[in-house]
PDB file of N, CA and C in Angstrom:
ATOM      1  N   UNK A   1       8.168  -0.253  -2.130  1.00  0.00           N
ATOM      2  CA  UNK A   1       9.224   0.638  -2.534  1.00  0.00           C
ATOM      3  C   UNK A   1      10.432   0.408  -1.632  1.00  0.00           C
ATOM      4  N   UNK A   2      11.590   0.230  -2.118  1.00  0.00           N
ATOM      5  CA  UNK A   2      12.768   0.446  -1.502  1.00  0.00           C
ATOM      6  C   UNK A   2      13.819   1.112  -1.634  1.00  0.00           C
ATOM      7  N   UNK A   3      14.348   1.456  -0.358  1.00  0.00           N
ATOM      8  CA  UNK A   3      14.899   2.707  -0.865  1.00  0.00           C
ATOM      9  C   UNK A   3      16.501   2.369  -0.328  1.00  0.00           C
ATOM     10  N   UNK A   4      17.793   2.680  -1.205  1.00  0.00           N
ATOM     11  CA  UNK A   4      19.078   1.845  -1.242  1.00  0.00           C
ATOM     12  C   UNK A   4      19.991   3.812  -0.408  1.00  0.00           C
ATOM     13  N   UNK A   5      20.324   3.563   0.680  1.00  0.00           N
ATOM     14  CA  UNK A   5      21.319   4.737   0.838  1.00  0.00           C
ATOM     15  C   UNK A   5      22.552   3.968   0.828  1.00  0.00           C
ATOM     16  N   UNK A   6      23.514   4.768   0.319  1.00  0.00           N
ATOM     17  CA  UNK A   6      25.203   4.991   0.208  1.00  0.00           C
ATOM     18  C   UNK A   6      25.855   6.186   0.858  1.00  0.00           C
ATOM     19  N   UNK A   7      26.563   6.039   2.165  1.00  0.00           N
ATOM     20  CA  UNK A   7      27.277   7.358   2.385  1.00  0.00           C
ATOM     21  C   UNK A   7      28.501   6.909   3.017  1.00  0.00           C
ATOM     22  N   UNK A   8      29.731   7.551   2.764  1.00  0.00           N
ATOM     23  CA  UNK A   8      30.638   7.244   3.102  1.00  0.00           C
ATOM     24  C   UNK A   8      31.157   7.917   4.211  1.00  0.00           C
ATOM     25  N   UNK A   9      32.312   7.886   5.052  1.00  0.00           N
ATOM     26  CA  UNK A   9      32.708   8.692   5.847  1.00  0.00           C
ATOM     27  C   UNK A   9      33.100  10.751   5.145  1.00  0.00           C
ATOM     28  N   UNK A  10      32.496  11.322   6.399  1.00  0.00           N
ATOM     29  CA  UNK A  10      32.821  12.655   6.195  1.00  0.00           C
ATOM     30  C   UNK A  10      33.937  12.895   7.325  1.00  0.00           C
ATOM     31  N   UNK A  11      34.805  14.262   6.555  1.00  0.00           N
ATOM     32  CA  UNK A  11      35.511  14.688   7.983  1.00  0.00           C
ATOM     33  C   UNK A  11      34.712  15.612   8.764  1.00  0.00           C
ATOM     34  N   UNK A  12      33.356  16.129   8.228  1.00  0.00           N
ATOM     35  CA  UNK A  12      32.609  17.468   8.956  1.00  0.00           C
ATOM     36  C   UNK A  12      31.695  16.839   9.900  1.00  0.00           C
ATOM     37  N   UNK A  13      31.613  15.550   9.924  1.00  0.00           N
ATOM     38  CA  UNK A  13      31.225  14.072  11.324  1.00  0.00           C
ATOM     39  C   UNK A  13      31.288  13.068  11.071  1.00  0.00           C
ATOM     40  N   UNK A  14      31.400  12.725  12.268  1.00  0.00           N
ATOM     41  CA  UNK A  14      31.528  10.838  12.129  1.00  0.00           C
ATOM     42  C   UNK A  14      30.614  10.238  12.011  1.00  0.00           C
ATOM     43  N   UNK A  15      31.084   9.600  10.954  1.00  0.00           N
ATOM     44  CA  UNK A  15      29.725   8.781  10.256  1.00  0.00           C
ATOM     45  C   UNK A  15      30.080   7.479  10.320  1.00  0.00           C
ATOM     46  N   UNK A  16      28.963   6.730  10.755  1.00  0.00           N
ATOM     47  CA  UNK A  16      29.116   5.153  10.878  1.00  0.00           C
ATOM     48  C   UNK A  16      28.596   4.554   9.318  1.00  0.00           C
ATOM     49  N   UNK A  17      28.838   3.976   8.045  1.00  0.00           N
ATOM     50  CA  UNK A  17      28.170   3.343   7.232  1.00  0.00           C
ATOM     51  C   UNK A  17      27.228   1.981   8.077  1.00  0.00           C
ATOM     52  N   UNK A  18      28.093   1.477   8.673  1.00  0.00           N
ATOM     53  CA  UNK A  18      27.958   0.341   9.340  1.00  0.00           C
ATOM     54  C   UNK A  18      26.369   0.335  10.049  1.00  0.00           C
ATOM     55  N   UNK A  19      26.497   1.439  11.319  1.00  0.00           N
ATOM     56  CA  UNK A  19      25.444   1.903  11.770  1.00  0.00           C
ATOM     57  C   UNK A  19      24.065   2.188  11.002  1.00  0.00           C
ATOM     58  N   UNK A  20      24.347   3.124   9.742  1.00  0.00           N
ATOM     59  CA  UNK A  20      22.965   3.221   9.013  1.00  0.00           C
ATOM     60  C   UNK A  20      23.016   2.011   8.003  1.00  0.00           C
ATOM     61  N   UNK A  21      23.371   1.138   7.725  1.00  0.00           N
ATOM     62  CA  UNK A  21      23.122  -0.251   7.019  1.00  0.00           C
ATOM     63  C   UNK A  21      22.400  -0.873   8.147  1.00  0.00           C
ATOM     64  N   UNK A  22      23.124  -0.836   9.794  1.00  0.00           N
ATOM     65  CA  UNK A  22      22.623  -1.834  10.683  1.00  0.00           C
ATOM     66  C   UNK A  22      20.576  -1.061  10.706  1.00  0.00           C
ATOM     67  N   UNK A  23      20.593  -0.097  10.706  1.00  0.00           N
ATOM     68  CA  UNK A  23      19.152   0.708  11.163  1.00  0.00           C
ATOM     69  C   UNK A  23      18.408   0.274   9.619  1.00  0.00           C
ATOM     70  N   UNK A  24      18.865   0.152   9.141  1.00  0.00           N
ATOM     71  CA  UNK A  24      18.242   0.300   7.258  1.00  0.00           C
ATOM     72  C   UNK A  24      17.502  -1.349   7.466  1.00  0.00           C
ATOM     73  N   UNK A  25      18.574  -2.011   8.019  1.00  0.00           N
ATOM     74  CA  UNK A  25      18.454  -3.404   8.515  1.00  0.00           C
ATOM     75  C   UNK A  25      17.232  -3.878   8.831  1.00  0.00           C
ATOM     76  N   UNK A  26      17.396  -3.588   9.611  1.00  0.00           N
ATOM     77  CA  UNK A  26      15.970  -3.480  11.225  1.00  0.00           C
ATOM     78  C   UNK A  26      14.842  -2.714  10.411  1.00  0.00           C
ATOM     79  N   UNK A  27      14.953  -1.963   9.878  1.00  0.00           N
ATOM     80  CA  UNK A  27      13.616  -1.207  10.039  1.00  0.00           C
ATOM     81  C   UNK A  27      12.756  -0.995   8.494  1.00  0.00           C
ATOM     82  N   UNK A  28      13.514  -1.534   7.606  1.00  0.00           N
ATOM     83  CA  UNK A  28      13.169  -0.979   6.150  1.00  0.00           C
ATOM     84  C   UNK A  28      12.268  -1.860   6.000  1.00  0.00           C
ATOM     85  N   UNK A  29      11.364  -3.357   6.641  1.00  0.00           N
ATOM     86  CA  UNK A  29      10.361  -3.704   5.841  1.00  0.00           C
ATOM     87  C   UNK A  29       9.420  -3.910   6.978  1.00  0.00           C
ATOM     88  N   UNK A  30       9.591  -2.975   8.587  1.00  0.00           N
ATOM     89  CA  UNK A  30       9.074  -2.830   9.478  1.00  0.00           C
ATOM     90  C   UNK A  30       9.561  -1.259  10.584  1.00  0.00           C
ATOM     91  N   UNK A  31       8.638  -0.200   9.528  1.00  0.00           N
ATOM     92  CA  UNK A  31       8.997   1.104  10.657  1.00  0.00           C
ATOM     93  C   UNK A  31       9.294   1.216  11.391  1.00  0.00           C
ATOM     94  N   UNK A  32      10.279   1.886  12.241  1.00  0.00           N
ATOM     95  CA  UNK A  32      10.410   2.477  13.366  1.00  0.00           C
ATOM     96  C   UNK A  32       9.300   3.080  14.244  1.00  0.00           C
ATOM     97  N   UNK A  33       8.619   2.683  15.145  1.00  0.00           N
ATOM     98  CA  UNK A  33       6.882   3.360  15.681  1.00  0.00           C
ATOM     99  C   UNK A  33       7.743   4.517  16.123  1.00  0.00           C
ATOM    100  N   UNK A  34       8.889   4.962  16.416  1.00  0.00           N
ATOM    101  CA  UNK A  34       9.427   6.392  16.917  1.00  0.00           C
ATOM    102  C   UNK A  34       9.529   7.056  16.168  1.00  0.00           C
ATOM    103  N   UNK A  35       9.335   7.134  14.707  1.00  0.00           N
ATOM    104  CA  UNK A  35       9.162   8.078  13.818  1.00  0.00           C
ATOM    105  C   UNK A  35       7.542   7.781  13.015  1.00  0.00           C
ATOM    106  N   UNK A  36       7.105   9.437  12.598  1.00  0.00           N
ATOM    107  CA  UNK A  36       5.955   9.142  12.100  1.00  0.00           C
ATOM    108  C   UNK A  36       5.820   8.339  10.708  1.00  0.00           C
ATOM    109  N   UNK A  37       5.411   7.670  10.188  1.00  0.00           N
ATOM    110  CA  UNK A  37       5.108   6.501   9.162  1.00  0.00           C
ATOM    111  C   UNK A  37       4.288   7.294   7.742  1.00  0.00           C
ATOM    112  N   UNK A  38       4.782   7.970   6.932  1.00  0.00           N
ATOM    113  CA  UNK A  38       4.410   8.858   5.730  1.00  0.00           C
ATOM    114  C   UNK A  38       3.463   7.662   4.758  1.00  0.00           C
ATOM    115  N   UNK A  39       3.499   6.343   4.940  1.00  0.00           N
ATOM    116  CA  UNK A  39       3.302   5.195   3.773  1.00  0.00           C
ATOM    117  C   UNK A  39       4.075   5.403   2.688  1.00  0.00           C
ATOM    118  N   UNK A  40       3.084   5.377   1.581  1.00  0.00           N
ATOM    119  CA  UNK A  40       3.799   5.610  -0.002  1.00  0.00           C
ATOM    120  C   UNK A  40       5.335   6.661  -0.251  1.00  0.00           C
ATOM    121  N   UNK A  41       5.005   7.433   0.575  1.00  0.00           N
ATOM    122  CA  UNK A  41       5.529   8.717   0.681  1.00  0.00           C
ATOM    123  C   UNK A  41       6.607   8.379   1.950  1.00  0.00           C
ATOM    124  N   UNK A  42       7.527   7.828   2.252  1.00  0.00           N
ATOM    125  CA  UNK A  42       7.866   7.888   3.187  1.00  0.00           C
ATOM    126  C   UNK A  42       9.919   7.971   3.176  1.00  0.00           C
ATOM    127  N   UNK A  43       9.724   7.123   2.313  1.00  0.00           N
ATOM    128  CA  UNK A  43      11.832   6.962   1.294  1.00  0.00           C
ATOM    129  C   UNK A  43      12.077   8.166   1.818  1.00  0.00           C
ATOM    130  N   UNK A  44      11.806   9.272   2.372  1.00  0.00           N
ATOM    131  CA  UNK A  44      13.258  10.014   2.125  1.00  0.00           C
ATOM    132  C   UNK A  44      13.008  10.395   4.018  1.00  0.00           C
ATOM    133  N   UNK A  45      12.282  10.167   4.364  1.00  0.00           N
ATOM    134  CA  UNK A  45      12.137  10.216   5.763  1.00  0.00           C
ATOM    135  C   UNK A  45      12.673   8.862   6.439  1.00  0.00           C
ATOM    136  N   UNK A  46      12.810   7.677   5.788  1.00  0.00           N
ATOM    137  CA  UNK A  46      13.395   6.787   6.017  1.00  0.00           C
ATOM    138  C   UNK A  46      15.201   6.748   5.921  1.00  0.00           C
ATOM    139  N   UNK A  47      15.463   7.589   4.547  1.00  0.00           N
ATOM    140  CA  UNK A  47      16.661   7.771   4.465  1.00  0.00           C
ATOM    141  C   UNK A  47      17.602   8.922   5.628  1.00  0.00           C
ATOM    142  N   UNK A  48      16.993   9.864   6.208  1.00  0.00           N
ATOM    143  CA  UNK A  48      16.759  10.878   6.863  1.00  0.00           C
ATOM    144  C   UNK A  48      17.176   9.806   7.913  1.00  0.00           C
ATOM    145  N   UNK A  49      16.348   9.002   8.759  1.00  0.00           N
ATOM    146  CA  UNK A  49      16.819   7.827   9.732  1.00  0.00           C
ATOM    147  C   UNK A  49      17.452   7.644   9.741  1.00  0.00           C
ATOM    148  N   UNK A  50      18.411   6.837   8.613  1.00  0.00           N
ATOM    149  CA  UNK A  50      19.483   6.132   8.105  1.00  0.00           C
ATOM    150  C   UNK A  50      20.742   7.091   8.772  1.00  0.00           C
ATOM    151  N   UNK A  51      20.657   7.802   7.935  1.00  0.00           N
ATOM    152  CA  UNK A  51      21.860   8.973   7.968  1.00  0.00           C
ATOM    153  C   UNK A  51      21.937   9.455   9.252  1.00  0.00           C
ATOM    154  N   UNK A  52      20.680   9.797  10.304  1.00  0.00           N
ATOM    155  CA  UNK A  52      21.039  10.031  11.469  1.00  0.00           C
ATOM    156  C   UNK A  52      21.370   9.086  12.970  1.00  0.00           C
ATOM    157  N   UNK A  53      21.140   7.632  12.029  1.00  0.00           N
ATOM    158  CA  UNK A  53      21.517   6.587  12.560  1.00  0.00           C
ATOM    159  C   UNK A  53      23.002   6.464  12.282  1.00  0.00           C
ATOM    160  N   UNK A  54      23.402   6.684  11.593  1.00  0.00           N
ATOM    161  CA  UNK A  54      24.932   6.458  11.545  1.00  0.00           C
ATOM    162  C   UNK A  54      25.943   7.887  11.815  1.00  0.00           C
ATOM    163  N   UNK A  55      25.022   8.869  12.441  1.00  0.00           N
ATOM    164  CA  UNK A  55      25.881   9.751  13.040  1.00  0.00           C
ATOM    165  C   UNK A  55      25.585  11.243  12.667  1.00  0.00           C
ATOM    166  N   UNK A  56      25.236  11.402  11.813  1.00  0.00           N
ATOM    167  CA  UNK A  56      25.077  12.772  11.110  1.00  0.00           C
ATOM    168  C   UNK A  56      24.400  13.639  12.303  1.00  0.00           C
ATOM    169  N   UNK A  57      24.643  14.628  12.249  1.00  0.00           N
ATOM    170  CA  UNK A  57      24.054  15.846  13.375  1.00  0.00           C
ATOM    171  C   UNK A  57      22.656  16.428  12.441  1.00  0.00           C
ATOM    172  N   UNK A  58      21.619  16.634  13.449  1.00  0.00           N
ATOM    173  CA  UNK A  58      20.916  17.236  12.984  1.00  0.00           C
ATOM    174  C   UNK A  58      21.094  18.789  13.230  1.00  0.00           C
ATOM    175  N   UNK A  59      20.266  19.510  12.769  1.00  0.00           N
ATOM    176  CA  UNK A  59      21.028  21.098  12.765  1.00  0.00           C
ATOM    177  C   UNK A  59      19.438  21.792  12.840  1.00  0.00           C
ATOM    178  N   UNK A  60      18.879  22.976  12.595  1.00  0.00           N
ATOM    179  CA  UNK A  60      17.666  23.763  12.660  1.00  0.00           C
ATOM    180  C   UNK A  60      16.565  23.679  11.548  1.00  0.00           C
ATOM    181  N   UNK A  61      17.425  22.949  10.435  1.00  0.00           N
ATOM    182  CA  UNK A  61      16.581  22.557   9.198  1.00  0.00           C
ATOM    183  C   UNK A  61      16.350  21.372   9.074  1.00  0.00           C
ATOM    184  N   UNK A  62      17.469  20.246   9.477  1.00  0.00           N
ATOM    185  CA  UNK A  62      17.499  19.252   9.105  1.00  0.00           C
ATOM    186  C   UNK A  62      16.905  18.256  10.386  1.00  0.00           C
ATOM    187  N   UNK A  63      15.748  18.489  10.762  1.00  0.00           N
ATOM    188  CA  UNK A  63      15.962  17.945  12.099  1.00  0.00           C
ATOM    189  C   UNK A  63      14.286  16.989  12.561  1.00  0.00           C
ATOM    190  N   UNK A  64      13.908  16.535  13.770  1.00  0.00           N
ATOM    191  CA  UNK A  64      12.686  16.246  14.273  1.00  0.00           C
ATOM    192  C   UNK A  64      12.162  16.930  15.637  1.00  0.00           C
ATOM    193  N   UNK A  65      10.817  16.731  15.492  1.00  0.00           N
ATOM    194  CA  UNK A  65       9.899  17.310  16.535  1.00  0.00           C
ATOM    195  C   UNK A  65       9.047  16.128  16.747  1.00  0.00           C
ATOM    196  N   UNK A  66       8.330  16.375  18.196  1.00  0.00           N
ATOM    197  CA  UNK A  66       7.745  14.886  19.193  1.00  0.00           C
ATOM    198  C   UNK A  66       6.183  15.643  18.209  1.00  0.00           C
ATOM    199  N   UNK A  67       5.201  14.583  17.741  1.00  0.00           N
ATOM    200  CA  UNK A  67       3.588  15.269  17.568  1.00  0.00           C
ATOM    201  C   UNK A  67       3.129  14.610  18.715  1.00  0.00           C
ATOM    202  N   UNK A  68       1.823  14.683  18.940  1.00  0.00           N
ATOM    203  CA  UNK A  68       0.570  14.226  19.902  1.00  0.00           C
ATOM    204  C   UNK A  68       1.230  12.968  20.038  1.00  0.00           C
ATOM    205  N   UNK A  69       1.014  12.337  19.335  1.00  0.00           N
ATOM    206  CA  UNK A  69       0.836  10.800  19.800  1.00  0.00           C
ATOM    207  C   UNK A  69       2.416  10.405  20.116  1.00  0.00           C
ATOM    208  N   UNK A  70       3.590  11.173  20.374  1.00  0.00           N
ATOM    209  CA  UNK A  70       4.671  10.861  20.558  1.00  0.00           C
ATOM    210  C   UNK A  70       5.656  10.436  19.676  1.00  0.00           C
ATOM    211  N   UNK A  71       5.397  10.544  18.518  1.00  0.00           N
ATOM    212  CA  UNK A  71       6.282  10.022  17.465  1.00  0.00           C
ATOM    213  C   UNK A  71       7.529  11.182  16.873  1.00  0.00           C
ATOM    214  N   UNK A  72       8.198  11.134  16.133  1.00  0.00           N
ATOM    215  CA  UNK A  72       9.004  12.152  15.523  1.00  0.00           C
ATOM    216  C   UNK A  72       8.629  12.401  13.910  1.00  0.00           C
ATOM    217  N   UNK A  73       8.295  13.884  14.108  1.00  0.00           N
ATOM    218  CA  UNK A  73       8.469  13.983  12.519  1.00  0.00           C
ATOM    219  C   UNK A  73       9.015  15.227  12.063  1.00  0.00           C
ATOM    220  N   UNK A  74       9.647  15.310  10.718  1.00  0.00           N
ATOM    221  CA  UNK A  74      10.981  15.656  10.621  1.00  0.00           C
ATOM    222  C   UNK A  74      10.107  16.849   9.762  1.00  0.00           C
ATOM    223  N   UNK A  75      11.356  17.989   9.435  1.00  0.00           N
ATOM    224  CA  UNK A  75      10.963  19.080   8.941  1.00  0.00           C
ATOM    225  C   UNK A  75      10.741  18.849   7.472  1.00  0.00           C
ATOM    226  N   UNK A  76      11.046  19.759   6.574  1.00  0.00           N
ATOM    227  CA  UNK A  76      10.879  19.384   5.279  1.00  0.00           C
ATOM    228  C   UNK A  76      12.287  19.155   4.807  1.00  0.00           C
ATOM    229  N   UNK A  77      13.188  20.129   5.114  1.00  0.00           N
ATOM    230  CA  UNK A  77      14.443  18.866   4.523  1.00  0.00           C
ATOM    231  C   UNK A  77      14.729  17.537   5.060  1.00  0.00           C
ATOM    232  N   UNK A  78      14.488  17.195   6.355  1.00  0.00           N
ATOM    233  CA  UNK A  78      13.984  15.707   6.459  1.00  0.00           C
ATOM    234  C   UNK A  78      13.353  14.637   5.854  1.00  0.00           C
ATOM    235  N   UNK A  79      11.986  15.309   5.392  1.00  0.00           N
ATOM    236  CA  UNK A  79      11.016  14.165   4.298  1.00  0.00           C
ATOM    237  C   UNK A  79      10.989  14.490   3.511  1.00  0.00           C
ATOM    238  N   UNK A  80      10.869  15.611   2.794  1.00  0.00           N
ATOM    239  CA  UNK A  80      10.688  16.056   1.604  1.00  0.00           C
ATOM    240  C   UNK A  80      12.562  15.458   0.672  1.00  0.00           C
ATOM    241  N   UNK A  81      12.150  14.818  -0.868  1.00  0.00           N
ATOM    242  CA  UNK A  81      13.648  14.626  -1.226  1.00  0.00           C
ATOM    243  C   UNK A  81      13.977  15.640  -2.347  1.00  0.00           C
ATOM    244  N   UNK A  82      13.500  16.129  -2.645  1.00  0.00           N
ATOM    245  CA  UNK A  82      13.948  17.809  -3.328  1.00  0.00           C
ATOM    246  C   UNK A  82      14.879  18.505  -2.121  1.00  0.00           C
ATOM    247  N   UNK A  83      14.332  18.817  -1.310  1.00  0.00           N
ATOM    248  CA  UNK A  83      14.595  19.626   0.238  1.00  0.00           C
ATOM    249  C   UNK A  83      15.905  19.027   0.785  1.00  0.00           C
ATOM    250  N   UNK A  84      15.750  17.745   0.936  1.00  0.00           N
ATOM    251  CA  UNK A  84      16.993  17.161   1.639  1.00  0.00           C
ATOM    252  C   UNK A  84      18.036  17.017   0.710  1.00  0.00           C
ATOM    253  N   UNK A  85      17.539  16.775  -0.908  1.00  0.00           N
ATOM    254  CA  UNK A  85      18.828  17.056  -1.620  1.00  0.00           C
ATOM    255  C   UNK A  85      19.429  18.274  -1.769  1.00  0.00           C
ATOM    256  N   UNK A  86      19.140  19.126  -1.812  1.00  0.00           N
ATOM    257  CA  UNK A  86      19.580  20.921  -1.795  1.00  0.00           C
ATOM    258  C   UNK A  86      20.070  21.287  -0.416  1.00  0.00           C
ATOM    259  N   UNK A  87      19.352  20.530   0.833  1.00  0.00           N
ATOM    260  CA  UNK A  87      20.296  20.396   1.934  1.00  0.00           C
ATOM    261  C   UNK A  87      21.698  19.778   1.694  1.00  0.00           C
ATOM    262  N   UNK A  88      21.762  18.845   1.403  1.00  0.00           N
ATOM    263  CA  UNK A  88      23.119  17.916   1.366  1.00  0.00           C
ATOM    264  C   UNK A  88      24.276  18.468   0.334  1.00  0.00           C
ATOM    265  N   UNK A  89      23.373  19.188  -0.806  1.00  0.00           N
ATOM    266  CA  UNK A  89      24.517  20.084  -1.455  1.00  0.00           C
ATOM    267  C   UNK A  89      24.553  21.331  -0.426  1.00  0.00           C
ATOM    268  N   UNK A  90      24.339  22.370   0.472  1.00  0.00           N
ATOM    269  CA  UNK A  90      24.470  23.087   1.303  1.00  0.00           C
ATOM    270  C   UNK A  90      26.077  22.603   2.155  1.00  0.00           C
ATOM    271  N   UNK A  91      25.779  21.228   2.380  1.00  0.00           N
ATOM    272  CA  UNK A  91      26.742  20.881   3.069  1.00  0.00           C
ATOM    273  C   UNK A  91      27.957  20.874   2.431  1.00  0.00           C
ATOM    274  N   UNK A  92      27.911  21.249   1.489  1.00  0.00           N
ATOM    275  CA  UNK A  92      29.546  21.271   0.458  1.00  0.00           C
ATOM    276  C   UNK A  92      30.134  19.931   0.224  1.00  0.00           C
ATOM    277  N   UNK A  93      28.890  18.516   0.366  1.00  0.00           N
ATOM    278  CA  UNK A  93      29.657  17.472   0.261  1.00  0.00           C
ATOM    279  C   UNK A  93      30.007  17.528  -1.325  1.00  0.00           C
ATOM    280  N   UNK A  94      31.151  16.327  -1.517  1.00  0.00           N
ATOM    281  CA  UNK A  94      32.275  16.382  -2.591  1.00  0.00           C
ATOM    282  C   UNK A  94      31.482  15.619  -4.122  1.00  0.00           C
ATOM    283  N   UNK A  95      30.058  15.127  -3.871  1.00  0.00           N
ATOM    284  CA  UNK A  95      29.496  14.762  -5.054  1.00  0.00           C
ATOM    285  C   UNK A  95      27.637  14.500  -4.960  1.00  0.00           C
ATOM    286  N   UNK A  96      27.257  15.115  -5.734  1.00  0.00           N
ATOM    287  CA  UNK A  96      25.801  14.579  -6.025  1.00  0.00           C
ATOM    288  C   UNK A  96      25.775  14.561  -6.989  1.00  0.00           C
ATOM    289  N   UNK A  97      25.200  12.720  -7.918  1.00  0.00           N
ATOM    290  CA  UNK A  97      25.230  12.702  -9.389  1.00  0.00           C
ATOM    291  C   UNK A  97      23.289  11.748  -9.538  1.00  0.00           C
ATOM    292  N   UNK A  98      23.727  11.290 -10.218  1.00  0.00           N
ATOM    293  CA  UNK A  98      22.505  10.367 -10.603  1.00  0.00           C
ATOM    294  C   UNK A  98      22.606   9.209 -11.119  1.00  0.00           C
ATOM    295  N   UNK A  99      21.891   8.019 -11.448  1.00  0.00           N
ATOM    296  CA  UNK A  99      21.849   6.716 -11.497  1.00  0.00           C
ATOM    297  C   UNK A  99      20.894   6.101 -12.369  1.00  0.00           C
ATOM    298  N   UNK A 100      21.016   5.285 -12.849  1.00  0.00           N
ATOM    299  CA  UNK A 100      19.864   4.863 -13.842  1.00  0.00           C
ATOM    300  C   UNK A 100      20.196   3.286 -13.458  1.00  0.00           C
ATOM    301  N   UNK A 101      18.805   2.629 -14.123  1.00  0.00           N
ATOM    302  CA  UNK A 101      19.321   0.874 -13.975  1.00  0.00           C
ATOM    303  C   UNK A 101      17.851   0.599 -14.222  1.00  0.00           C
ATOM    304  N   UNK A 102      17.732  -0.092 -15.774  1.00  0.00           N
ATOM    305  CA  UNK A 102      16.707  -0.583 -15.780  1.00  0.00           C
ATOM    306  C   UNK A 102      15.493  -0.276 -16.287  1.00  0.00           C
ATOM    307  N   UNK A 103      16.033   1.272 -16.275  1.00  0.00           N
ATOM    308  CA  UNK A 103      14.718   2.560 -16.883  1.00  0.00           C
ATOM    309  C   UNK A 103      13.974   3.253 -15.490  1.00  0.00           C
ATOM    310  N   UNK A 104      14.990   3.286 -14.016  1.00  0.00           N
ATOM    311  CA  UNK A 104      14.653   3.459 -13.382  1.00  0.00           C
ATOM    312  C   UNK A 104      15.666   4.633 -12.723  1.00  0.00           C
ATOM    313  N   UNK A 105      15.390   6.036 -12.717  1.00  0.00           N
ATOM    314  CA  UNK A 105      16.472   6.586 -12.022  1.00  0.00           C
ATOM    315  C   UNK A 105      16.722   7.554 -10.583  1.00  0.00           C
ATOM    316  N   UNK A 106      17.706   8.222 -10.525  1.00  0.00           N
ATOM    317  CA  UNK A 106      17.115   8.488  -9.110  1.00  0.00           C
ATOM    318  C   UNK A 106      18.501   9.503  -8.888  1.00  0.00           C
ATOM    319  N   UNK A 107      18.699  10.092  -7.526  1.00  0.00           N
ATOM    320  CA  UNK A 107      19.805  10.963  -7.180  1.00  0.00           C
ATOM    321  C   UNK A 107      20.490  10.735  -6.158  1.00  0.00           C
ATOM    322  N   UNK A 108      21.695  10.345  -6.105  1.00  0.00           N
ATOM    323  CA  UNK A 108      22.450   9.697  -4.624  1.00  0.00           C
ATOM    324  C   UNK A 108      23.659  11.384  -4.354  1.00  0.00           C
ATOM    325  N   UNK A 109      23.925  10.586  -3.252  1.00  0.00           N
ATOM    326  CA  UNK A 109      24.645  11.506  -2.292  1.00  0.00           C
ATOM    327  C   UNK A 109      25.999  10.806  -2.187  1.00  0.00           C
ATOM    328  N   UNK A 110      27.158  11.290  -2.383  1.00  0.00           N
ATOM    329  CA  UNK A 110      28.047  10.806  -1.253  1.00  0.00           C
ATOM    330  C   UNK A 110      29.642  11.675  -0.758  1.00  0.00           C
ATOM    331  N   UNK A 111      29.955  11.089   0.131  1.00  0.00           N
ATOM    332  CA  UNK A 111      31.130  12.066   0.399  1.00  0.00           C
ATOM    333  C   UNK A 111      32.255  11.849   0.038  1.00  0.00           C
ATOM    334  N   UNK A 112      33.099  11.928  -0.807  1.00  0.00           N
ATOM    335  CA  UNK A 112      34.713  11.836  -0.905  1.00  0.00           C
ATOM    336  C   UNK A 112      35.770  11.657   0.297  1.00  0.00           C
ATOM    337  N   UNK A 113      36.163  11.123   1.131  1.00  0.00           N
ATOM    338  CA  UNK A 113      37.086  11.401   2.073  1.00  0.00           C
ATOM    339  C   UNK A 113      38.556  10.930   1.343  1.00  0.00           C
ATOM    340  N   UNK A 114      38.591  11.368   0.773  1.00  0.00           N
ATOM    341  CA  UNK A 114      39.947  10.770   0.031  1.00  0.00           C
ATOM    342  C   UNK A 114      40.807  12.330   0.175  1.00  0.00           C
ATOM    343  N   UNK A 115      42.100  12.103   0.305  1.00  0.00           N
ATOM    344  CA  UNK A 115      43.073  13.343   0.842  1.00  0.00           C
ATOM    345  C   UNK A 115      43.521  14.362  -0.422  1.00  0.00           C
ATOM    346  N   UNK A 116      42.818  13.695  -1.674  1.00  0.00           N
ATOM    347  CA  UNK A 116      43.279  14.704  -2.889  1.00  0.00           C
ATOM    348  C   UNK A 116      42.399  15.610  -2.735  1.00  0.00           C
TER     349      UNK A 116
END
C-alpha cells in the first residue's frame, strides 16, 4: 500500500512540503523504528509523520506518546483516518475534497495560501 500526501504551505505554521516529501522519502518502503509500525493498517500514521515532519505542531489530540519498548504512538486522530480527517477540517483549512483514478478513491487535504 502506498500512501501519496499533498500539503501546501499554511499561514497557521510553517510548513516545509520539501521536508515531508524528504521523510516520505526515507521511510515509506522502510519504517521509521521511532514510531510504532501498525502493518496493513498503518497509511494514516505514516501520513501523520509526514505532516509532522514538515512542521505541523502537534497539539493534545493530534499528537504521540513513548510505549514500553520506546517507540511513539500516536492518538487516534494521529492513526485513525476518519479522526485525522475531521481533525484537519477543525483546523479551518481552505479545502478537503476527494479523488478518484482508476476505480480507486480516497480524501486529500490541502491548504490554500493564496491572498484571495
Amino acid at each position: 500500500m502506498f500512501c501519496t500526501l499533498l500539503c501546501l504551505a499554511s499561514s497557521a505554521f510553517a510548513y516545509s512540503r520539501t521536508a515531508a516529501i524528504n521523510y516520505s522519502n526515507q521511510y515509506a518502503l522502510d519504517p521509521n523504528p521511532a514510531y510504532k509500525f501498525y502493518g496493513g493498517a498503518d497509511c494514516t500514521n505514516f501520513v501523520s509523520q509526514c505532516f509532522y515532519a514538515g512542521g505541523m505542531k502537534k497539539s493534545a489530540s493530534w499528537t504521540t506518546s513513548y510505549n514500553n519498548d520506546g517507540q511513539q504512538c500516536g492518538t487516534t486522530n494521529w492513526n485513525k483516518a476518519d479522526s485525522f480527517k475531521n481533525y484537519v477540517k477543525s483546523l479551518n483549512w481552505n479545502r478537503l475534497g476527494n479523488w478518484s483514478k482508476n476505480g480507486v478513491t480516497g480524501t486529500y487535504a490541502y491548504v490554500n495560501n493564496s491572498a484571495k
